[in-house]
C-alpha atoms as a PDB file:
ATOM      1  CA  UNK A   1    -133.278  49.052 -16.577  1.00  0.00           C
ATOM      2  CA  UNK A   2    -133.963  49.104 -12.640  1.00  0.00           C
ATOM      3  CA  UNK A   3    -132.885  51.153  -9.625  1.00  0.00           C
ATOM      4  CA  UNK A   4    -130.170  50.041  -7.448  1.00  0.00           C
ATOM      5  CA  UNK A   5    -130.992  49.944  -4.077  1.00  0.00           C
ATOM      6  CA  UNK A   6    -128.563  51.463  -2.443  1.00  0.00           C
ATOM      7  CA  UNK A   7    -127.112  54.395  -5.102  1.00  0.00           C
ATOM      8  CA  UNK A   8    -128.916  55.764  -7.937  1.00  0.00           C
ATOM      9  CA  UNK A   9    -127.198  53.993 -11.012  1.00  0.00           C
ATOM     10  CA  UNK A  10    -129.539  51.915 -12.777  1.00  0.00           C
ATOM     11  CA  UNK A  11    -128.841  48.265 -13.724  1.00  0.00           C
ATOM     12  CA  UNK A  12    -129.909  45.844 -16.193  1.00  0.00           C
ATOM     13  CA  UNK A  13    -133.550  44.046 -14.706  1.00  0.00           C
ATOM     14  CA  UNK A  14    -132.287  40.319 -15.773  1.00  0.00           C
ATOM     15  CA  UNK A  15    -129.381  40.567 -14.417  1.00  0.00           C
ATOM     16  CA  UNK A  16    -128.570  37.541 -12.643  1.00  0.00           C
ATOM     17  CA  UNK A  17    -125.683  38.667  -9.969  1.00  0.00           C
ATOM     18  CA  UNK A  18    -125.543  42.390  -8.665  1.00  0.00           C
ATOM     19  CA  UNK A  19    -123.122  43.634  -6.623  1.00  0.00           C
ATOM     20  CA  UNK A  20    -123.771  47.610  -5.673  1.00  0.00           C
ATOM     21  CA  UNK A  21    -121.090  49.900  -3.737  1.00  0.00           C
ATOM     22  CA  UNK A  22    -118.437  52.228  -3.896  1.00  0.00           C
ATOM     23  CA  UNK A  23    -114.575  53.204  -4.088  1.00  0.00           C
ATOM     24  CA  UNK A  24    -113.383  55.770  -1.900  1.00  0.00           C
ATOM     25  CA  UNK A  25    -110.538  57.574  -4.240  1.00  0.00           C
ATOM     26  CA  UNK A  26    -109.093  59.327  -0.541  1.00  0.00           C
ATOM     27  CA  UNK A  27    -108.851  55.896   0.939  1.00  0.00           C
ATOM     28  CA  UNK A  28    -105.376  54.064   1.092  1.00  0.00           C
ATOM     29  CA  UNK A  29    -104.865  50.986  -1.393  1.00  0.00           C
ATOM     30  CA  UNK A  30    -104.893  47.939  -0.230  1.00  0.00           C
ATOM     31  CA  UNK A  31    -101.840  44.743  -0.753  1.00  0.00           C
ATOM     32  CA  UNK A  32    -104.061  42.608  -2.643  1.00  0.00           C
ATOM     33  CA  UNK A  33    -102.568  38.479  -4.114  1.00  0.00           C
ATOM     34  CA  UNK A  34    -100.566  36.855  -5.184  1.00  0.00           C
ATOM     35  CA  UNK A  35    -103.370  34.923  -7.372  1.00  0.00           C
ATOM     36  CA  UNK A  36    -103.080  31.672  -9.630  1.00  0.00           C
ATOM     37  CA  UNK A  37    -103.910  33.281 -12.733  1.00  0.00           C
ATOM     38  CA  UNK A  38    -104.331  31.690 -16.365  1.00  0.00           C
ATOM     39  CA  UNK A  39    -100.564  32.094 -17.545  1.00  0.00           C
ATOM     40  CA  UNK A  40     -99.988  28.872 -14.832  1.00  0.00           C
ATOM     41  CA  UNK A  41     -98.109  31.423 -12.715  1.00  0.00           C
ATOM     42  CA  UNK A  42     -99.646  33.202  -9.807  1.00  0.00           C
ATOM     43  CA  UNK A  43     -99.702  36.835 -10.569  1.00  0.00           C
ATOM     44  CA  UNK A  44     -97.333  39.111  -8.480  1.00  0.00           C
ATOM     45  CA  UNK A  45     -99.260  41.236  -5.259  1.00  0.00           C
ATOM     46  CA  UNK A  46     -99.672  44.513  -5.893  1.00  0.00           C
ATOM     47  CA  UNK A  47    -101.668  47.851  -4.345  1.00  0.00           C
ATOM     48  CA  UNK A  48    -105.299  48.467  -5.453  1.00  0.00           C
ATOM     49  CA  UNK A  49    -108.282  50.373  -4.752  1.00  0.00           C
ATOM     50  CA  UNK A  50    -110.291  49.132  -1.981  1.00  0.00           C
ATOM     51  CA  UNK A  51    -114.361  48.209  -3.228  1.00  0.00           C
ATOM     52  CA  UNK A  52    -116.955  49.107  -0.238  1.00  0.00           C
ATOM     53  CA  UNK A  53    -120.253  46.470  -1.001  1.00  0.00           C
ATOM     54  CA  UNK A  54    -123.016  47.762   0.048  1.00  0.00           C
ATOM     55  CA  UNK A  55    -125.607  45.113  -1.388  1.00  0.00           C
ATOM     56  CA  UNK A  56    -125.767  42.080  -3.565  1.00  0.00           C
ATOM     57  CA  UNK A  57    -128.687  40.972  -5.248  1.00  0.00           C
ATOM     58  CA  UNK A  58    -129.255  38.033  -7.345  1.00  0.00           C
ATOM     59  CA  UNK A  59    -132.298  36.684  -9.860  1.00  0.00           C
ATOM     60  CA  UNK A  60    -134.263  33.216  -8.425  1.00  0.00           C
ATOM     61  CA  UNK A  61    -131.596  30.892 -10.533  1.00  0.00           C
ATOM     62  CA  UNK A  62    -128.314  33.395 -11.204  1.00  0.00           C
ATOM     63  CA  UNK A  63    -125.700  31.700 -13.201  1.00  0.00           C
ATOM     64  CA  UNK A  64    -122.371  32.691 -11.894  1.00  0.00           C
ATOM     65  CA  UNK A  65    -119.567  32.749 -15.207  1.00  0.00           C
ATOM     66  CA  UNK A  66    -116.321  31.537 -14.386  1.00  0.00           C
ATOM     67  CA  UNK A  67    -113.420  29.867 -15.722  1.00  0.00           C
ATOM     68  CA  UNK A  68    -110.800  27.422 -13.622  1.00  0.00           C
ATOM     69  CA  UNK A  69    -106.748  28.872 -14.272  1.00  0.00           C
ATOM     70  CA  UNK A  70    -104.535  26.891 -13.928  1.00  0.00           C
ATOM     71  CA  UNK A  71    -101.477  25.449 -16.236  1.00  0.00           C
ATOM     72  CA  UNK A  72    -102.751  26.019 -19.728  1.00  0.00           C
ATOM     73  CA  UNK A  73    -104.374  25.114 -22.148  1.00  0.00           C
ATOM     74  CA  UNK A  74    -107.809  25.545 -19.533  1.00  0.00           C
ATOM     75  CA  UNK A  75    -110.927  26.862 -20.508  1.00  0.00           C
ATOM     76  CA  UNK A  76    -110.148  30.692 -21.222  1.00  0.00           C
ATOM     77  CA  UNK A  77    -108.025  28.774 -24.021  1.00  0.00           C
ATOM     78  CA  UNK A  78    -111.792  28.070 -26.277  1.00  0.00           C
ATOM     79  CA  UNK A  79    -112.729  31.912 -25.563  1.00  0.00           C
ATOM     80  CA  UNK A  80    -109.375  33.530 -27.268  1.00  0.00           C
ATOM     81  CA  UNK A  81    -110.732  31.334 -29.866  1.00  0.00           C
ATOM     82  CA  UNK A  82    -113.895  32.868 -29.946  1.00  0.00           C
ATOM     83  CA  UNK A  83    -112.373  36.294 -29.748  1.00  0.00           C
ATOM     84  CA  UNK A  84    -110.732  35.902 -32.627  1.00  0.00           C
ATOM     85  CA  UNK A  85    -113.937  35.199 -34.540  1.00  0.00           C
ATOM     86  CA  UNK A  86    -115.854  38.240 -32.725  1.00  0.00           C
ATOM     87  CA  UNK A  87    -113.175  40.375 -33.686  1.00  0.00           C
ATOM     88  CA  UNK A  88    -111.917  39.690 -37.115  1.00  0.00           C
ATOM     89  CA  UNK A  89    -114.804  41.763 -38.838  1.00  0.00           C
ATOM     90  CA  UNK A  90    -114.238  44.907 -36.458  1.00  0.00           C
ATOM     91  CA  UNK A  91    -110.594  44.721 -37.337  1.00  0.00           C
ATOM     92  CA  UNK A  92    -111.206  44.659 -40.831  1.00  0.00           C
ATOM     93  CA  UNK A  93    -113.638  47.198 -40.847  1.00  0.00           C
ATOM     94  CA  UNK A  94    -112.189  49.820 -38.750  1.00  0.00           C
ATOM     95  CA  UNK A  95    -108.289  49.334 -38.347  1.00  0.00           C
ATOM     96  CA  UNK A  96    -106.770  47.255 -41.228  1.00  0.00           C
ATOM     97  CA  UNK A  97    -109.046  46.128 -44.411  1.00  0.00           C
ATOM     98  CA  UNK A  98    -106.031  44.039 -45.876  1.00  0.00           C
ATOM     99  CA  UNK A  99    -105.977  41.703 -42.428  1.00  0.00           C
ATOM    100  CA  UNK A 100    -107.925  37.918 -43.985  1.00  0.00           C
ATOM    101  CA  UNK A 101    -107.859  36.194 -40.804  1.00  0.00           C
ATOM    102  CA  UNK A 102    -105.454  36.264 -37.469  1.00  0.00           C
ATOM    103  CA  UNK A 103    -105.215  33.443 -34.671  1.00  0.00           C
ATOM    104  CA  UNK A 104    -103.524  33.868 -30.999  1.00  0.00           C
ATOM    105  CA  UNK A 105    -102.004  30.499 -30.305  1.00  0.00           C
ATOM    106  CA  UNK A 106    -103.026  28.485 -26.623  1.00  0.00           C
ATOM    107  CA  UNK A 107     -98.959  28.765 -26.265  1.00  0.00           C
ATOM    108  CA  UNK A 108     -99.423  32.918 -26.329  1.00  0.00           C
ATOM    109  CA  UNK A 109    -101.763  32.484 -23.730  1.00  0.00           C
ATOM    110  CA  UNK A 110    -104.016  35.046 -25.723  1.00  0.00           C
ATOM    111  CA  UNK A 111    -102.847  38.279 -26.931  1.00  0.00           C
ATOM    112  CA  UNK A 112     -99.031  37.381 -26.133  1.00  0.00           C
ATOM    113  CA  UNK A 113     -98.435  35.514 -29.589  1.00  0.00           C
ATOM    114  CA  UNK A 114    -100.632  36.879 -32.640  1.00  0.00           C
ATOM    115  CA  UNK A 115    -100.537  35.874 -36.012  1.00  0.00           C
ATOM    116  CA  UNK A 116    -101.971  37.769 -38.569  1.00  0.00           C
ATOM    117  CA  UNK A 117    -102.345  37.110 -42.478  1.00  0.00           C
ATOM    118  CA  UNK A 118    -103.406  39.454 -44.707  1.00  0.00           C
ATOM    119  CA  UNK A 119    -103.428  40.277 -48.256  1.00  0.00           C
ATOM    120  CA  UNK A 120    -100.536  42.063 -49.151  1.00  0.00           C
ATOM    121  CA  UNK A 121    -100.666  44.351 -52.571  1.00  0.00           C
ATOM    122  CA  UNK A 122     -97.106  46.587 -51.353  1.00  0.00           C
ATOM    123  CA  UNK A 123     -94.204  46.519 -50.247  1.00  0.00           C
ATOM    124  CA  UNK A 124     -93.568  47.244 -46.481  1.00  0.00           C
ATOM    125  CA  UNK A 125     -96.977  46.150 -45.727  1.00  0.00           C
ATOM    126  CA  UNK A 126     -96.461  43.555 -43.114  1.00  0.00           C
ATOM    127  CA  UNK A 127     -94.652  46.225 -40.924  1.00  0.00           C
ATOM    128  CA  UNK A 128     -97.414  48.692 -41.634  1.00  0.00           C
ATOM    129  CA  UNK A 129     -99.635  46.501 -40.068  1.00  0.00           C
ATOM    130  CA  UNK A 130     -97.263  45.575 -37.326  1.00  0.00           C
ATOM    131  CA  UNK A 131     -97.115  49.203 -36.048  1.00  0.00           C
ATOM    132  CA  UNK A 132    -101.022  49.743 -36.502  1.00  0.00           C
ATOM    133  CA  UNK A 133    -102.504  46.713 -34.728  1.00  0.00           C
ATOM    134  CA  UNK A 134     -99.381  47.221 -32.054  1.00  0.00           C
ATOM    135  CA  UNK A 135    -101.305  50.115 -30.426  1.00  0.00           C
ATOM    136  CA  UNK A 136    -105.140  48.964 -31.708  1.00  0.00           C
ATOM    137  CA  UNK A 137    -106.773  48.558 -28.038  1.00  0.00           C
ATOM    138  CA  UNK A 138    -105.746  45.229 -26.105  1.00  0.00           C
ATOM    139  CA  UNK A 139    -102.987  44.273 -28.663  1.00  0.00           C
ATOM    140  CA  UNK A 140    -101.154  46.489 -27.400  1.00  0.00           C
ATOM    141  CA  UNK A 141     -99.904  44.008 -24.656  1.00  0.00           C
ATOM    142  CA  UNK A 142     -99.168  41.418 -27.715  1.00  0.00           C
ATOM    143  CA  UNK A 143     -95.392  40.464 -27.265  1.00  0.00           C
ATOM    144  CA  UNK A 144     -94.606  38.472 -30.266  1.00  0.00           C
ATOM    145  CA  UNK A 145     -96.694  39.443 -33.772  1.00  0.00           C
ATOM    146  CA  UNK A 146     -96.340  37.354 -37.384  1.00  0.00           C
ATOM    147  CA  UNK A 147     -97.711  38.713 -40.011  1.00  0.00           C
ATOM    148  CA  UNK A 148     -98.207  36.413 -43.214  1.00  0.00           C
ATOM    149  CA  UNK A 149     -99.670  36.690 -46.742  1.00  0.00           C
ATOM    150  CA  UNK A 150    -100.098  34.001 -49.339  1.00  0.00           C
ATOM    151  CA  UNK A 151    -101.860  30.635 -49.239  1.00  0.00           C
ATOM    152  CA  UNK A 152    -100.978  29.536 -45.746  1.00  0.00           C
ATOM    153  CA  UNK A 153    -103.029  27.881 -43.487  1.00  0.00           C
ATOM    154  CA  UNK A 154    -101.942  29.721 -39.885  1.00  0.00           C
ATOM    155  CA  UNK A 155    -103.221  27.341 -37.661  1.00  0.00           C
ATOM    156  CA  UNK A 156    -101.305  24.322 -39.125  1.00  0.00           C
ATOM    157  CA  UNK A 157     -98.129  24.997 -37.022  1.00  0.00           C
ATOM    158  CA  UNK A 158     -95.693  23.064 -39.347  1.00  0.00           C
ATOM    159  CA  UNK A 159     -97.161  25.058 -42.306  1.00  0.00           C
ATOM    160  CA  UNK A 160     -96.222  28.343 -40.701  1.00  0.00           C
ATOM    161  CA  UNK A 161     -93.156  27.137 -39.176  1.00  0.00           C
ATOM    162  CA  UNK A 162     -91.853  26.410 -42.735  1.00  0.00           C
ATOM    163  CA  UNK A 163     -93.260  29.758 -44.097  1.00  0.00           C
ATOM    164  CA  UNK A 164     -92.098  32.142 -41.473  1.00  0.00           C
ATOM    165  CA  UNK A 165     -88.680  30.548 -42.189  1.00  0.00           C
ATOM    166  CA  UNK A 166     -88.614  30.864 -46.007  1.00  0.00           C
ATOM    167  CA  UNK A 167     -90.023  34.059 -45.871  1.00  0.00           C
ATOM    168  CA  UNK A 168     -87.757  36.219 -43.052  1.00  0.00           C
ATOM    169  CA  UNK A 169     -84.574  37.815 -43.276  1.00  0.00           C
ATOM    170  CA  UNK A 170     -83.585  38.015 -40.125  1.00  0.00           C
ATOM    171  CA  UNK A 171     -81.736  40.954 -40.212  1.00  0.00           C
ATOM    172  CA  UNK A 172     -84.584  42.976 -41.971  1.00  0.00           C
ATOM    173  CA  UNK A 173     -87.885  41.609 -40.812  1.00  0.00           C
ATOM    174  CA  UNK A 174     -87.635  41.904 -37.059  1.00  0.00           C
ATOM    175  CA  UNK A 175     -89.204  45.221 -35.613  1.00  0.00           C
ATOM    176  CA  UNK A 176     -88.143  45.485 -31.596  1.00  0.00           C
ATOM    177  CA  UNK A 177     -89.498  47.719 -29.760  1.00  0.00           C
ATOM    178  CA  UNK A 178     -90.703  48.691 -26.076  1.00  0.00           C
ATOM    179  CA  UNK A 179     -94.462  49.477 -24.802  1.00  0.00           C
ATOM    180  CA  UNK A 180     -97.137  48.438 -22.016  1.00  0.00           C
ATOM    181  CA  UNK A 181     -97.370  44.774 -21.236  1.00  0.00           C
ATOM    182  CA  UNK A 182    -100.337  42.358 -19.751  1.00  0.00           C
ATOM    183  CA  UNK A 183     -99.905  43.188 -15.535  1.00  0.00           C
ATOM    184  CA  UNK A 184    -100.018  39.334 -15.644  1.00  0.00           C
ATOM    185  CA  UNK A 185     -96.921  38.985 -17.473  1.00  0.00           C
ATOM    186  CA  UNK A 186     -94.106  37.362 -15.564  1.00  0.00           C
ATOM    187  CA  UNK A 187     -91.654  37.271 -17.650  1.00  0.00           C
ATOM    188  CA  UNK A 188     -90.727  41.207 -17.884  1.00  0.00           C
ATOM    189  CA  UNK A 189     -87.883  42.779 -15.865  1.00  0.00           C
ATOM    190  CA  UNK A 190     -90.132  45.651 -15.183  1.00  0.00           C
ATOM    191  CA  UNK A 191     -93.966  46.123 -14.148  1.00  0.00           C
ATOM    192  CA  UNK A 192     -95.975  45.890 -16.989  1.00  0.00           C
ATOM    193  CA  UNK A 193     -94.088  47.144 -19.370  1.00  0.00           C
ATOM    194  CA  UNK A 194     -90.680  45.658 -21.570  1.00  0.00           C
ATOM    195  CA  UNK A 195     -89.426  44.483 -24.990  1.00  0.00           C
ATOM    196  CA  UNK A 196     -91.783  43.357 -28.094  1.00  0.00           C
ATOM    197  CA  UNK A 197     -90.867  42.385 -31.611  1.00  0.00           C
ATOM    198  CA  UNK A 198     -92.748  42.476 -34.780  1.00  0.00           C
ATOM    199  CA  UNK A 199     -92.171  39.538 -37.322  1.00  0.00           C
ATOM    200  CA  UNK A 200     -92.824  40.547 -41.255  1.00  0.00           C
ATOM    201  CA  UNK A 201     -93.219  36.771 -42.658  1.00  0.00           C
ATOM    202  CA  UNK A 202     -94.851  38.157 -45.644  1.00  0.00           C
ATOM    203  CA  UNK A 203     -94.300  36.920 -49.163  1.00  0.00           C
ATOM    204  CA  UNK A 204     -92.215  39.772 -50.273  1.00  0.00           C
ATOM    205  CA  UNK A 205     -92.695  41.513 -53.522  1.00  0.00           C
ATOM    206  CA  UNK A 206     -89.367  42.598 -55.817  1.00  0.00           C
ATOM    207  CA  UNK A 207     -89.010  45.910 -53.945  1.00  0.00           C
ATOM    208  CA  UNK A 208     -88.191  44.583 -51.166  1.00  0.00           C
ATOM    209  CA  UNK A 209     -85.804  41.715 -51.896  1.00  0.00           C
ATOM    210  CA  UNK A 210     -82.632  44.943 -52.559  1.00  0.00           C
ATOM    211  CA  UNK A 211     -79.928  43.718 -50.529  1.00  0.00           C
ATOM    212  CA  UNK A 212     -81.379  39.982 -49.670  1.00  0.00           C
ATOM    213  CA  UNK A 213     -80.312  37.860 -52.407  1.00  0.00           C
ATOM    214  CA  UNK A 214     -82.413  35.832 -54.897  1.00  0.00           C
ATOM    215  CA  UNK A 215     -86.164  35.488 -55.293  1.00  0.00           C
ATOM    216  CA  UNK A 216     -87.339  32.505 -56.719  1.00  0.00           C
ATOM    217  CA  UNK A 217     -89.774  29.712 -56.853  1.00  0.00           C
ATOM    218  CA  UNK A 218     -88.452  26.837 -54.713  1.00  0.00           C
ATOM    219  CA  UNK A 219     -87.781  23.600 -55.943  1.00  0.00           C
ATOM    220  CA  UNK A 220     -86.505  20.546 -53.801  1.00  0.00           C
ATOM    221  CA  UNK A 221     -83.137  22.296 -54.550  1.00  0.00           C
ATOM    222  CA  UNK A 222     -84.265  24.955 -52.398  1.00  0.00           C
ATOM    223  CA  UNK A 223     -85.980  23.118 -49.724  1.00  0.00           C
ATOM    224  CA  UNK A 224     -82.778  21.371 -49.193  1.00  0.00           C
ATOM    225  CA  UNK A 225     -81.110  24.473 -49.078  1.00  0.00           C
ATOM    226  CA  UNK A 226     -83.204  25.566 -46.657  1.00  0.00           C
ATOM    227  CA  UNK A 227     -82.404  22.776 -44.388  1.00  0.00           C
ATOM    228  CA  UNK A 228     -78.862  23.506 -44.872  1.00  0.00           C
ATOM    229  CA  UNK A 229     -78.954  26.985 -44.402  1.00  0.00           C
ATOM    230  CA  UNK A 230     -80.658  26.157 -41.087  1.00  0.00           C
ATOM    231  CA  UNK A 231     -78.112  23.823 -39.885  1.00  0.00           C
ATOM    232  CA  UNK A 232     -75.326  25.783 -40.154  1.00  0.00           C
ATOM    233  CA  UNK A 233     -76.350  28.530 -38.498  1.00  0.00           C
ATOM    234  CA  UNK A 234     -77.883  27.026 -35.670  1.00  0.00           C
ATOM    235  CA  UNK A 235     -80.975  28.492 -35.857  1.00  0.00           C
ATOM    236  CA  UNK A 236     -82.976  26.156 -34.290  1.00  0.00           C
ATOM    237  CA  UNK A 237     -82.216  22.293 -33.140  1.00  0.00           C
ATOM    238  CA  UNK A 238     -83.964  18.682 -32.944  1.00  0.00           C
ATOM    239  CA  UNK A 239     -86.487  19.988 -35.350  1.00  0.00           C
ATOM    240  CA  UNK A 240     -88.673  17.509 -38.017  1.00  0.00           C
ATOM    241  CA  UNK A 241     -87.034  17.824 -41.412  1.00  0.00           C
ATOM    242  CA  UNK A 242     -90.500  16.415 -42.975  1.00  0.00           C
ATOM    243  CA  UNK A 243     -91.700  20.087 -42.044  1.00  0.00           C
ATOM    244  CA  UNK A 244     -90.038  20.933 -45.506  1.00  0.00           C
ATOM    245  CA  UNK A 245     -92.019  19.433 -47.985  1.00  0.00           C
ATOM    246  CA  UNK A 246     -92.211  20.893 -51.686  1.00  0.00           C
ATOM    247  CA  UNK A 247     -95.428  22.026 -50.957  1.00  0.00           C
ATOM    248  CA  UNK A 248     -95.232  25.946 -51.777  1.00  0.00           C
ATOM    249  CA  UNK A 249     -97.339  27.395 -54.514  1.00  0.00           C
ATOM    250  CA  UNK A 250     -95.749  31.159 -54.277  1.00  0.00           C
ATOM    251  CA  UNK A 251     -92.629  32.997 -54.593  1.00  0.00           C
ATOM    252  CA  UNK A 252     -90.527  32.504 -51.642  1.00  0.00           C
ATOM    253  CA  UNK A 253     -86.856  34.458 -50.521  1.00  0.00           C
ATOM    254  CA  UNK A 254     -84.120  32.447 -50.018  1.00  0.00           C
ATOM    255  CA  UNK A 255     -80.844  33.518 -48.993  1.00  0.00           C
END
């Protein structure tokens, strides 16, 4: 560690861009943006503190790290992938030892859309985990979470599609509440802040079924029912019916 030059914090010596000053707290804020940001919106102007540089140094051949924004998928697509390798251990280890793996989807541009699968051993589970990782450090600005168990694969899209359908009661599984949201997000009717719901697509255990209907193991009777069950109520349209294949090895709900 090395001196700045101009205030007496001390910096890292192979650092390859500097940039030493100060924020008055007494000054005014300044209007700062709009900015095209990596949603593929441009982020709304806003007040904020104004930085005073006082010197920039540099090492003989800095590197400068950026990323272009634009409509996504861009490049801060590949590092939300590599978050969710850095962090799966630390989320295991300190918050939730049942979570096996969790993905955040180029559509959620990052922490907007979460998945997670653990493995589930009682009932209620999936909304236990829900409300824990809802307030666990920057997932608290997730918007949409899934939580899975069983053998599904999360990043094969079809394959959860089909799950999270076989596996939610829609008037039971859905957790909606309200809480901070990204500053980027332009889709709130306030600031920063607005709705979120929880999604328990777990495989649920016979505790939980009271007041759903049957559990069993599906058949092509069931897939079919399933497609049925879809149609009439509208749920979704001009969706692939080869997303239902009998291809399920556990116990699924169906209603």
């Amino acid at each position: 560690m090395v001196k700045c030059i101009t205030n007496d914090l001390f910096v890292p010596e192979d650092a390859d861009i500097i940039l030493e000053g100060y924020v008055d707290p007494s000054e005014d804020l300044v209007w700062e943006g709009p900015f095209g940001d990596h949603t593929g919106f441009y982020s709304l102007a806003d007040w904020y503190p104004k930085f005073h540089v006082t010197c920039i140094t540099h090492s003989n051949k800095a590197i400068y790290p950026a990323t272009i924004v634009g409509i996504p998928p861009q490049e801060d697509a590949w590092i939300a992938r590599a978050t969710e390798r850095l962090f799966l251990s630390p989320l295991k280890m300190t918050i939730q030892t049942e979570i096996e793996d969790f993905h955040m989807p180029d559509a959620g541009i990052a922490h907007n859309l979460v998945i997670v699968k653990i493995k589930k051993s009682y009932p209620g589970q999936g909304m236990k985990v829900i409300g824990s990782l809802s307030g666990a450090g920057q997932m608290m600005f997730t918007k949409y979470m899934i939580v899975v168990s069983g053998d599904i694969n999360i990043r094969n899209y079809r394959e959860l599609f089909s799950h999270v359908f076989a596996n939610v009661d829609f008037g039971k599984d859905l957790f909606f509440t309200r809480g901070p949201l990204d500053v980027l997000d332009h889709s709130s009717d306030n600031f920063s802040f607005g709705g979120k719901v929880g999604v328990d697509a777990t495989v649920k255990l016979i505790e939980e079924n009271s007041g759903r209907g049957k559990t069993a193991k599906p058949d092509s009777r069931d897939i079919s029912k399933i497609k049925v069950d879809f149609l009439a109520g509208n749920i979704v349209t001009n969706y692939n019916l080869s997303l239902f294949t009998d291809r399920y090895s556990n116990h699924y709900y169906f209603s």
